[in-house]
C-alpha atoms as a PDB file:
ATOM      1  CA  UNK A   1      72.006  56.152 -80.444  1.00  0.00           C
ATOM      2  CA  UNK A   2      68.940  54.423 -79.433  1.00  0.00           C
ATOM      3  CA  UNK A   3      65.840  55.202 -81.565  1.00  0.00           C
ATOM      4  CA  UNK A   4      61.924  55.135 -80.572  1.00  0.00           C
ATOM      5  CA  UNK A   5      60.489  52.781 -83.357  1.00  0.00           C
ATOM      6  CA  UNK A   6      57.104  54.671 -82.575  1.00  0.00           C
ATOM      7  CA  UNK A   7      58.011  57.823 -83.960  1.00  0.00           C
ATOM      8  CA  UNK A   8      59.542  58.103 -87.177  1.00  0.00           C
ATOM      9  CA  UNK A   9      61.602  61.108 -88.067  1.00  0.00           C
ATOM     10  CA  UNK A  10      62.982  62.536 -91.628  1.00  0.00           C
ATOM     11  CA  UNK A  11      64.485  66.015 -89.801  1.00  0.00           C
ATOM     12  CA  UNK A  12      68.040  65.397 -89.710  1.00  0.00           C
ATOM     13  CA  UNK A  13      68.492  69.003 -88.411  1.00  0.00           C
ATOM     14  CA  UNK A  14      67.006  68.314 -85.179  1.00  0.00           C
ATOM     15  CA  UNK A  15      68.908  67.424 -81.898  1.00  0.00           C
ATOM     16  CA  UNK A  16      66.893  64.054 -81.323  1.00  0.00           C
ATOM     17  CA  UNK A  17      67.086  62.701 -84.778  1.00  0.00           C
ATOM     18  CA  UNK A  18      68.309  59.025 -84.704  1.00  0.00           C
ATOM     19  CA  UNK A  19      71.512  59.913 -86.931  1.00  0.00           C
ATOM     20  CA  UNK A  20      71.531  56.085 -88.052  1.00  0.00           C
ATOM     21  CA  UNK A  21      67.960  56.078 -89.550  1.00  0.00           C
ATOM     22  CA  UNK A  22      64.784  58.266 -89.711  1.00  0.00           C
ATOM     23  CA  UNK A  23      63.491  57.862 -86.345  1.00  0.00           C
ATOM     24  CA  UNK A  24      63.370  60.145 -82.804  1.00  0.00           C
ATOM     25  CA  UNK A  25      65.119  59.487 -79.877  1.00  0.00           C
ATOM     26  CA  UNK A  26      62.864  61.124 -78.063  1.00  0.00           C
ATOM     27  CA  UNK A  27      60.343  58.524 -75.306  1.00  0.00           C
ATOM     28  CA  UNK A  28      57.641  61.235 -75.741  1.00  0.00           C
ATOM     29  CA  UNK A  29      56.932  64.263 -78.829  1.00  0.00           C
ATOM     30  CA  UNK A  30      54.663  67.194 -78.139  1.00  0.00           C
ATOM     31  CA  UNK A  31      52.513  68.243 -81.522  1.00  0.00           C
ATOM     32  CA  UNK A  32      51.874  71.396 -81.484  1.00  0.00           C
ATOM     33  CA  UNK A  33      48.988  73.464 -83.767  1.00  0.00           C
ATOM     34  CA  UNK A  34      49.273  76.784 -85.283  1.00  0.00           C
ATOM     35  CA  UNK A  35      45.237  77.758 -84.841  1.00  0.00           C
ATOM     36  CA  UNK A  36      42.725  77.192 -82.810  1.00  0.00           C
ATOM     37  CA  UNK A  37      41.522  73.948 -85.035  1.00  0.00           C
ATOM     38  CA  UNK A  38      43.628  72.375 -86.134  1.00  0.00           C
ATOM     39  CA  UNK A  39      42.219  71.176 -90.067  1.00  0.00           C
ATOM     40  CA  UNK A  40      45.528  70.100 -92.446  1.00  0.00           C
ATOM     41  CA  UNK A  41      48.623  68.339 -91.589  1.00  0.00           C
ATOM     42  CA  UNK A  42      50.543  71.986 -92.113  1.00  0.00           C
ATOM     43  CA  UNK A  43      47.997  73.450 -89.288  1.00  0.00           C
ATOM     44  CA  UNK A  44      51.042  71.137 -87.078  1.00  0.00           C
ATOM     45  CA  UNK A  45      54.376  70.622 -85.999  1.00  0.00           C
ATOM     46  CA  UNK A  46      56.891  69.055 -84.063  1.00  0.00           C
ATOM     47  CA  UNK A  47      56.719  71.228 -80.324  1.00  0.00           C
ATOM     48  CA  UNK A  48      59.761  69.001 -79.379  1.00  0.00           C
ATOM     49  CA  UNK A  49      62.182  70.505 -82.242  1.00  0.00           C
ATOM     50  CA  UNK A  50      65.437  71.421 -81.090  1.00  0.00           C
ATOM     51  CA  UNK A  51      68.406  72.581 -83.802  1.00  0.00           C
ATOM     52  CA  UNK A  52      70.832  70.287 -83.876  1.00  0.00           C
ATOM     53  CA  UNK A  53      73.275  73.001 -85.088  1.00  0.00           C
ATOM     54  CA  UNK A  54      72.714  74.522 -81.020  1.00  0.00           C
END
């Protein structure tokens, strides 16, 4: 499976993980925010997460 070299990926449960190395398949990722503003890297995620286990 092809692999964006842009984004780099450790989630191995998700759908679009590269399952050859730690990359995303995905062209594009949405990050999302969990509050208004946005001030530590654990105010965000990955909006593009899909279970791989679907």
């Amino acid at each position: 499976m092809d692999h964006n070299s842009s984004i780099g990926c450790v989630v191995t449960e998700c759908k679009y993980h590269c399952k050859e190395d730690d990359y995303c398949t995905l062209n594009k990722i949405e990050v999302t925010k969990h509050s208004s503003t946005a001030k530590s890297v654990e105010c965000t995620d990955c909006g593009s997460f899909e279970s791989s286990s679907k």
